[in-house]
Protein backbone atom coordinates (compact mmCIF):
# COMPACT_ATOMS: atom_id res chain seq x y z
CA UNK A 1 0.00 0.00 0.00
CA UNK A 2 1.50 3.49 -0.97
CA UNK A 3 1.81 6.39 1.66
CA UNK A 4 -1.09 8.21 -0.26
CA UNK A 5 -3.22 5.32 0.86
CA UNK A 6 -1.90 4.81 4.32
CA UNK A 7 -2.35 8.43 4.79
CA UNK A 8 -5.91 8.03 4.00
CA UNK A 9 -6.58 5.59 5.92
CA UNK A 10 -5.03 7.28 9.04
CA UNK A 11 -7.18 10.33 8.34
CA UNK A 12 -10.18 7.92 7.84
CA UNK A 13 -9.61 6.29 12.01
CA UNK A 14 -8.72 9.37 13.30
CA UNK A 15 -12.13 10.90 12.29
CA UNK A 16 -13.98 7.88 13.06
CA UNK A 17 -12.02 8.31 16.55
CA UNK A 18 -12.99 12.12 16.74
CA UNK A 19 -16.39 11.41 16.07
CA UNK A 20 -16.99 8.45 18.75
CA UNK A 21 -15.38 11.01 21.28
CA UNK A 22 -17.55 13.59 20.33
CA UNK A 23 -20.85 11.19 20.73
CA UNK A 24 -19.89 10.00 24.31
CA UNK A 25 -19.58 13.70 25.35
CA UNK A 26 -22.50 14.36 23.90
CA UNK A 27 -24.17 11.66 25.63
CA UNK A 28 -22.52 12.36 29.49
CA UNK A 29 -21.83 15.82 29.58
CA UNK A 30 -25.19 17.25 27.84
CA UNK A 31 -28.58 16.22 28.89
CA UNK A 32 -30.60 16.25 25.89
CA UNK A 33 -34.09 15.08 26.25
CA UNK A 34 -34.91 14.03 22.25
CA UNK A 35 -32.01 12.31 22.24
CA UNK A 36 -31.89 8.32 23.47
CA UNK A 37 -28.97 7.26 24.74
CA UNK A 38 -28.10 10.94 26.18
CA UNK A 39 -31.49 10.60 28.22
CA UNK A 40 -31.22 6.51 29.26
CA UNK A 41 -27.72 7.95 30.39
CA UNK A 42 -28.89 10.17 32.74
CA UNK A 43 -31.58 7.90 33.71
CA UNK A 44 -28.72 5.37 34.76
CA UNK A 45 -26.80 7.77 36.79
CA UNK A 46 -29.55 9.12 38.93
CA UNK A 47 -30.06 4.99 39.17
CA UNK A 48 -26.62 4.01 40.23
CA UNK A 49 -26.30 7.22 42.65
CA UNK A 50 -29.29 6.25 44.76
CA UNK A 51 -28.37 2.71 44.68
CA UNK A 52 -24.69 3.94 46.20
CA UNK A 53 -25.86 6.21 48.91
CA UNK A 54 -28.79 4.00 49.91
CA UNK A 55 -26.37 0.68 49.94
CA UNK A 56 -23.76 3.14 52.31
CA UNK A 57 -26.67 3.58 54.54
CA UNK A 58 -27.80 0.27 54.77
CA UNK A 59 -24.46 -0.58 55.76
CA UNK A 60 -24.42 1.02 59.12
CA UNK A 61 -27.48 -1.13 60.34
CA UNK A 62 -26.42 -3.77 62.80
CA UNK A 63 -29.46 -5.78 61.66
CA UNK A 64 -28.52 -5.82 57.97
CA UNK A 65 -24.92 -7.55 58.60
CA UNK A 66 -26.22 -10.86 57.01
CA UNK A 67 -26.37 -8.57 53.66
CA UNK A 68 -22.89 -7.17 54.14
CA UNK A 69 -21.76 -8.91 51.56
CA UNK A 70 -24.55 -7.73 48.68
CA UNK A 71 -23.99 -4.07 50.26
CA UNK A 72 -19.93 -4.32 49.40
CA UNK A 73 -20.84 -6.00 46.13
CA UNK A 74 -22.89 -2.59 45.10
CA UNK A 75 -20.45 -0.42 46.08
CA UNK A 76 -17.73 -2.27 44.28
CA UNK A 77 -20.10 -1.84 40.94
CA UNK A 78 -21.09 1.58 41.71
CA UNK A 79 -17.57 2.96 42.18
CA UNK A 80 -16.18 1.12 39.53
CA UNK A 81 -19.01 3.01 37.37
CA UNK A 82 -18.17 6.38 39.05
CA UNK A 83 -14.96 5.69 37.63
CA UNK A 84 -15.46 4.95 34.34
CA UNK A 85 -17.23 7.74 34.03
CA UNK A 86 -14.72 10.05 35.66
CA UNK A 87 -12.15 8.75 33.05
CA UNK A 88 -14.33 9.33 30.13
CA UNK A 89 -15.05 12.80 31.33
CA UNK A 90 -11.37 13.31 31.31
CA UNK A 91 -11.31 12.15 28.28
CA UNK A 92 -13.63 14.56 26.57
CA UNK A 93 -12.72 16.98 28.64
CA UNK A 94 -11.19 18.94 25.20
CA UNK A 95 -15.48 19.54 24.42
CA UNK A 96 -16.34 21.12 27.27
CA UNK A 97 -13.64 23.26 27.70
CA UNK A 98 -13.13 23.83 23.62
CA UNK A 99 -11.12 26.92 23.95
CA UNK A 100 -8.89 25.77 25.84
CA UNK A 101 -5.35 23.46 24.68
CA UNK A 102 -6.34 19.78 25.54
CA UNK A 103 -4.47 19.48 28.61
CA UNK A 104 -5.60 22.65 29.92
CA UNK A 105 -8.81 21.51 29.30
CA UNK A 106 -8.18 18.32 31.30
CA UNK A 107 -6.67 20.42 34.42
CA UNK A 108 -9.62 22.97 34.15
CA UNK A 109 -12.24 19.99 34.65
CA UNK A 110 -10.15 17.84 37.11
CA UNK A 111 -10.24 20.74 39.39
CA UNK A 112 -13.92 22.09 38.66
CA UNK A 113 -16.76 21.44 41.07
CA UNK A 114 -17.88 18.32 39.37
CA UNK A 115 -14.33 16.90 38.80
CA UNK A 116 -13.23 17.40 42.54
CA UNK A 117 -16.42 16.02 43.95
CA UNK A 118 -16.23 12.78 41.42
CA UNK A 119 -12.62 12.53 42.65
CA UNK A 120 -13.56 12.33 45.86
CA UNK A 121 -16.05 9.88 45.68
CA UNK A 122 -13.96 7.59 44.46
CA UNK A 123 -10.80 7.50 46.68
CA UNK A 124 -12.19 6.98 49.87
CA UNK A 125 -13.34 2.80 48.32
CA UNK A 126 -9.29 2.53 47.69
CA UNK A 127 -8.85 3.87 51.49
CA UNK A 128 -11.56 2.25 53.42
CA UNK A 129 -8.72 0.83 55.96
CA UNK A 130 -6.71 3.61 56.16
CA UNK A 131 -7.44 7.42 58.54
CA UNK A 132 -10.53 8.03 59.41
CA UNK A 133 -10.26 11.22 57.85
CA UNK A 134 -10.49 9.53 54.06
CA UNK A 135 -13.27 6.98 55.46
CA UNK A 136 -15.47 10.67 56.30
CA UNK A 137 -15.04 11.37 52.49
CA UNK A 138 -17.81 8.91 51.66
CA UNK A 139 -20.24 11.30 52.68
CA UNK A 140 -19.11 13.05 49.60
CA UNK A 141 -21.30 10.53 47.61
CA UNK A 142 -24.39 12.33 48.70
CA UNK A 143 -22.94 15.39 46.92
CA UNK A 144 -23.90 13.64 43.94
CA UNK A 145 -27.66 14.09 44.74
CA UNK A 146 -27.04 17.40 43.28
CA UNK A 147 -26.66 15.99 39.91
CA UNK A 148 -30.13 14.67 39.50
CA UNK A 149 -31.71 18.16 39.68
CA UNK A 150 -28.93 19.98 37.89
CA UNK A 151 -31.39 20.19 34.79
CA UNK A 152 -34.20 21.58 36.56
CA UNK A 153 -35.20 24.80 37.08
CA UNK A 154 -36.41 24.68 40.33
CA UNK A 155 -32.49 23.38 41.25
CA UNK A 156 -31.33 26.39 38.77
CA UNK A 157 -33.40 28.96 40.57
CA UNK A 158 -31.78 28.09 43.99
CA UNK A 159 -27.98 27.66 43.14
CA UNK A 160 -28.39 31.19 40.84
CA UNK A 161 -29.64 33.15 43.65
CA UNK A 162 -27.20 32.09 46.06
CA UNK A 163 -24.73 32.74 43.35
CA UNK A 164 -25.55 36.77 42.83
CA UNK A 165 -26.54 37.37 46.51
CA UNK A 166 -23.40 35.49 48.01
CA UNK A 167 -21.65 38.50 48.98
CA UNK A 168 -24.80 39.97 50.53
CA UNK A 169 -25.29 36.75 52.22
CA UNK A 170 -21.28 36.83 53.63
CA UNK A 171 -21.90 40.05 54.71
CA UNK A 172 -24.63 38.64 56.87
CA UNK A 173 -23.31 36.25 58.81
CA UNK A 174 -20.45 38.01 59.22
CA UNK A 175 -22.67 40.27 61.64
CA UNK A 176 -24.62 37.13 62.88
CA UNK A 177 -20.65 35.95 64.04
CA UNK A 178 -20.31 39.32 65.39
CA UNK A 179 -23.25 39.13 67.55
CA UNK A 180 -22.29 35.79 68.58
CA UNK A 181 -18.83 37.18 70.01
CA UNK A 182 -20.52 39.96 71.52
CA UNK A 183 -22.80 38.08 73.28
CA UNK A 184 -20.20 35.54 74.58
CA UNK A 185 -18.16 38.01 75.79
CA UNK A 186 -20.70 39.65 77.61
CA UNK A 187 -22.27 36.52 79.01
CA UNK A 188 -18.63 35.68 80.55
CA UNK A 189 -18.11 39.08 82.00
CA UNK A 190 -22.10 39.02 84.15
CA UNK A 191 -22.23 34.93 84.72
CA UNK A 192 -18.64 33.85 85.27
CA UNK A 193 -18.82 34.55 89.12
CA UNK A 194 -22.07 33.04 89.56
CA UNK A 195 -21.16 29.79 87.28
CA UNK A 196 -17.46 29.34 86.70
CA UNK A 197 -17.73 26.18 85.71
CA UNK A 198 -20.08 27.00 82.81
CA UNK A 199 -18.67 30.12 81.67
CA UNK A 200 -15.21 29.45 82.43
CA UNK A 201 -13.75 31.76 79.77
CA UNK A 202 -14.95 34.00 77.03
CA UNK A 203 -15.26 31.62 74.94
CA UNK A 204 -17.25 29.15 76.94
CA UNK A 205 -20.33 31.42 76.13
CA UNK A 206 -20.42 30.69 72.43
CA UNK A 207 -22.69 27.60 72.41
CA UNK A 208 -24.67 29.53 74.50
CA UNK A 209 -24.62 32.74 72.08
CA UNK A 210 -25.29 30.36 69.05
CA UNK A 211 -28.78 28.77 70.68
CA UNK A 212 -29.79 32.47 71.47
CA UNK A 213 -29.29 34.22 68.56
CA UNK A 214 -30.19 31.44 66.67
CA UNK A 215 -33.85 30.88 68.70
CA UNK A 216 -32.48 27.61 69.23
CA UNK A 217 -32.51 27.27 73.02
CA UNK A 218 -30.93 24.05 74.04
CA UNK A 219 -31.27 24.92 77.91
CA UNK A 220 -27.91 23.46 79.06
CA UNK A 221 -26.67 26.58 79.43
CA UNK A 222 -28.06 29.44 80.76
CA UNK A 223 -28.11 32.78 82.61
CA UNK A 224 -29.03 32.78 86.39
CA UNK A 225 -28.48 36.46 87.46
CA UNK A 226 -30.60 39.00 86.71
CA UNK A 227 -28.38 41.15 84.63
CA UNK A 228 -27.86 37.76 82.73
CA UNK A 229 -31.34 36.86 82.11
CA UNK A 230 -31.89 41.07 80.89
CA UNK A 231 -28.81 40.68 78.41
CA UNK A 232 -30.35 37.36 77.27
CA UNK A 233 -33.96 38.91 76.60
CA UNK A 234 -32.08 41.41 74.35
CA UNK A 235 -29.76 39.24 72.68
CA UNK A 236 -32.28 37.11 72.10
CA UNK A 237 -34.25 39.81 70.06
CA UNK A 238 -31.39 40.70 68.27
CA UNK A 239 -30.82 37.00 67.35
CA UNK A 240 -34.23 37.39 65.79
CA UNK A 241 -33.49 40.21 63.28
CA UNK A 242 -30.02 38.74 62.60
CA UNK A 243 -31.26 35.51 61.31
CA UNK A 244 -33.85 37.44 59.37
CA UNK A 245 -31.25 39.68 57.24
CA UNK A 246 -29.87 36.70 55.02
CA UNK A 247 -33.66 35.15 54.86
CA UNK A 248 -34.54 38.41 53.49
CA UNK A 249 -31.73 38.30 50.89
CA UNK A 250 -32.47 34.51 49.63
CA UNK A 251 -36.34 36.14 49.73
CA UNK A 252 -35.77 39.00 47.90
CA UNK A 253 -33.74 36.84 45.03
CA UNK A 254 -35.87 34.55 44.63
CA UNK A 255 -37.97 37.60 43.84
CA UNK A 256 -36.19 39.13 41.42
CA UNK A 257 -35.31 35.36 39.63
CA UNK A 258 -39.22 35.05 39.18
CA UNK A 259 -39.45 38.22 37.76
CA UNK A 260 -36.72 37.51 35.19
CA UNK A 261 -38.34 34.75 34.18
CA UNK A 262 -41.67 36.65 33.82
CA UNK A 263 -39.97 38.30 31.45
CA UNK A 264 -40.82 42.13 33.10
CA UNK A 265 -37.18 42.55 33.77
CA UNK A 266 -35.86 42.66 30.07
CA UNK A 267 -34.89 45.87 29.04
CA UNK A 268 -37.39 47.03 26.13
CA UNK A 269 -34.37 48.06 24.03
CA UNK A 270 -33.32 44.56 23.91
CA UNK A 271 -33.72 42.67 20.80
CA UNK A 272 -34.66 39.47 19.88
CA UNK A 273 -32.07 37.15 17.94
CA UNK A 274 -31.69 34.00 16.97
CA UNK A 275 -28.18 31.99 16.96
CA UNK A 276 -26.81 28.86 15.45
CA UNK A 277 -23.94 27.17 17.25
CA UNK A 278 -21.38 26.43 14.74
CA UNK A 279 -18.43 23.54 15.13
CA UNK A 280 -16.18 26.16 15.94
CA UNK A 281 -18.37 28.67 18.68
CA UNK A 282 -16.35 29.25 21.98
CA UNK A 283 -19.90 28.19 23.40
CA UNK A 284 -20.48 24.78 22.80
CA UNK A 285 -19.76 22.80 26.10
CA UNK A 286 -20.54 26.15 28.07
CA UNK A 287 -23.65 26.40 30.37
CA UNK A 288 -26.81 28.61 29.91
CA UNK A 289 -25.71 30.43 33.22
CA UNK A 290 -22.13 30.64 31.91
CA UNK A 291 -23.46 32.45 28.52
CA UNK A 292 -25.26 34.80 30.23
CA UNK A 293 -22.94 35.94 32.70
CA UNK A 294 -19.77 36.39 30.22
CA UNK A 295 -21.29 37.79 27.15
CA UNK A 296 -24.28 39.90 28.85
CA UNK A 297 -27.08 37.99 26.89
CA UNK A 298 -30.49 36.10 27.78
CA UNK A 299 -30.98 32.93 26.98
CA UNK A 300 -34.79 32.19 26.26
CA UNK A 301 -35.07 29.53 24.44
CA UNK A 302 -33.08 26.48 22.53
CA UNK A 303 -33.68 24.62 19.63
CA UNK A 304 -32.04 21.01 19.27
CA UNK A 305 -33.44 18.64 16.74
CA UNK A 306 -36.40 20.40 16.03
CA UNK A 307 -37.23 20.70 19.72
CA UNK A 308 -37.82 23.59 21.67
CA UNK A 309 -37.30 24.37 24.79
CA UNK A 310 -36.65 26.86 27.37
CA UNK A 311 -33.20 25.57 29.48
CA UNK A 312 -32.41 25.80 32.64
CA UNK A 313 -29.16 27.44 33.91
CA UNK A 314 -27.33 24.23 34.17
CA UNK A 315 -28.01 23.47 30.73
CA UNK A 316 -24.86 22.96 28.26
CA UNK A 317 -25.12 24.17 24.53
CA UNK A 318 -24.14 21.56 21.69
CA UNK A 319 -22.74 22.20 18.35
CA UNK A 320 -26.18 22.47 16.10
CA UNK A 321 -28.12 23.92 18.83
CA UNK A 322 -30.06 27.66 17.63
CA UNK A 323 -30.52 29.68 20.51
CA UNK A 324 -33.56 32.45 20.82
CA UNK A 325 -31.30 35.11 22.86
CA UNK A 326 -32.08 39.02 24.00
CA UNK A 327 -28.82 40.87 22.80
CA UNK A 328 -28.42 43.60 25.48
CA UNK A 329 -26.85 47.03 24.03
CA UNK A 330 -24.49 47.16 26.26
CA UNK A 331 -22.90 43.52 25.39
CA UNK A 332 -20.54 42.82 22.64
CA UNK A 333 -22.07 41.20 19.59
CA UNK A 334 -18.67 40.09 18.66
CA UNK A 335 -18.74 37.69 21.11
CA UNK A 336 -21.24 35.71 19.63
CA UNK A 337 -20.90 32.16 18.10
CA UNK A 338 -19.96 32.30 14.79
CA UNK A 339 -22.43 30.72 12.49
């Protein structure tokens, strides 16, 4: 055979190769409802994660030690699909990160959310004998509950407010840890004479401070002077507002999300556009939320194999995909996919 042929044939494997990568991220990094095996995918996961954190449960019943051995068995399969699955996400990595060099794109998912969290679910099976540090890092498993509603909106809605109100929210429990020094302090200085063994230092008042302000009220520990019981009617009121500052902020986000999605919070000079993600848009692989937040646009709805939709903010964009945007003014059209 001549090189002209080899050549060909090379070129011929390595697109057949290109192509099979392509389809398995397609079918376990995107959820696409029309399609099949993307959606019997899914299915399987949500399957195999219950059937993981239920089997670790069952585990710790003294009753069910007959069973121990079916329990291990599940976890063994389990695990050894968590880590297929980690590989192959490593291996497609390139798609979901495409603007970035392939090993880039490899080190930007292995230390992402999902690609820690994955990581972690699967050491601790290697390290069951060893600290008891790495045997705690099963309960990472139940992080992967998250995954089953990462597609719905009512998931989307939650994880997005706590996203743009997260400095608000840091703000307010930095003054709800204020408060709880405060209190302590001031709880040591009136009761430490009258109960040294339960405020012993300044310090010793926290768990106290935390139940109060909190409107918790354990009743362990507690004020027997008068001044003590007056500071602990007013710290107790202030533990009231306190706790009702960062409610307010989740509150008032989840607000302004609903009105967003009403629609009454698009600018009227907006306008409406329609985009077709091209084989070589910095997009594909990128979320909804991830869209909207770098290149100032609204995603309303998507259109993938003649079905439409409206995604949520966890939703990843596909080569093919047209997307029914609002171009803000202010954003840069430039940044666009190209079609």
């Amino acid at each position: 055979m001549d090189q002209e042929g080899q050549r060909e044939i090379i070129m011929e494997r390595s697109g057949k190769y290109a192509s099979v990568k392509k389809r398995v991220f397609d079918i376990i990094q995107i959820s696409n409802t029309s399609d099949g095996p993307s959606r019997s995918f899914d299915i399987f996961l949500v399957a195999v994660i219950v059937a993981n954190i239920l089997g670790m449960f069952l585990e710790t019943f003294q009753s069910l030690q007959p069973y121990h051995a079916l329990l291990r068995g599940i976890e063994i399969g389990t695990v050894a699909l968590f880590s297929v699955e980690y590989l192959l996400r490593i291996w497609t990595a390139e798609y979901l990160y495409p603007n970035r060099p392939k090993k880039a794109a490899v080190l930007r998912f292995l230390y992402s959310y999902d690609g820690i969290v994955e990581l972690l679910t699967i050491l601790p099976f290697f390290f069951l004998s060893g600290a008891v540090a790495l045997r705690m890092m099963r309960v990472v498993r139940i992080f992967h509950l998250f995954r089953i509603n990462a597609n719905y909106d009512s998931f989307n809605v939650i994880t997005k407010v706590l996203q743009e109100k997260r400095n608000q929210i840091v703000s307010s429990l930095f003054i709800i840890l204020v408060l709880m020094l405060a209190s302590s302090l001031c709880m040591y200085s009136v009761e430490h004479s009258a109960q040294p063994d339960k405020f012993c230092n300044a310090l010793s008042g926290m768990w106290w401070s935390v139940s109060a302000l909190l409107t918790v009220g354990y009743g362990d520990v507690y004020p027997i002077t008068i001044l003590g019981k007056t500071m602990a009617v007013i710290i107790s009121f202030l533990g009231v507002g306190a706790v009702a500052i960062p409610t307010g902020i989740i509150s008032a986000g989840f607000v302004e999300q609903y009105t967003k999605a009403q629609g009454t919070d698009t600018p009227f000079d907006a306008r409406l556009t329609t985009l077709r993600v091209g084989l070589d848009s910095r997009w594909i692989g990128k979320t909804v939320s991830q869209i909207e937040a770098e290149d100032g646009v609204l995603v309303l709805i998507v259109e993938r194999q003649e079905a439409g939709f409206r995604p949520g903010s966890g939703f990843r964009v596909a080569e093919g995909d047209v997307l029914g945007i609002y171009l803000r003014p202010h954003s840069q059209t430039g940044t666009s996919p190209r079609t």
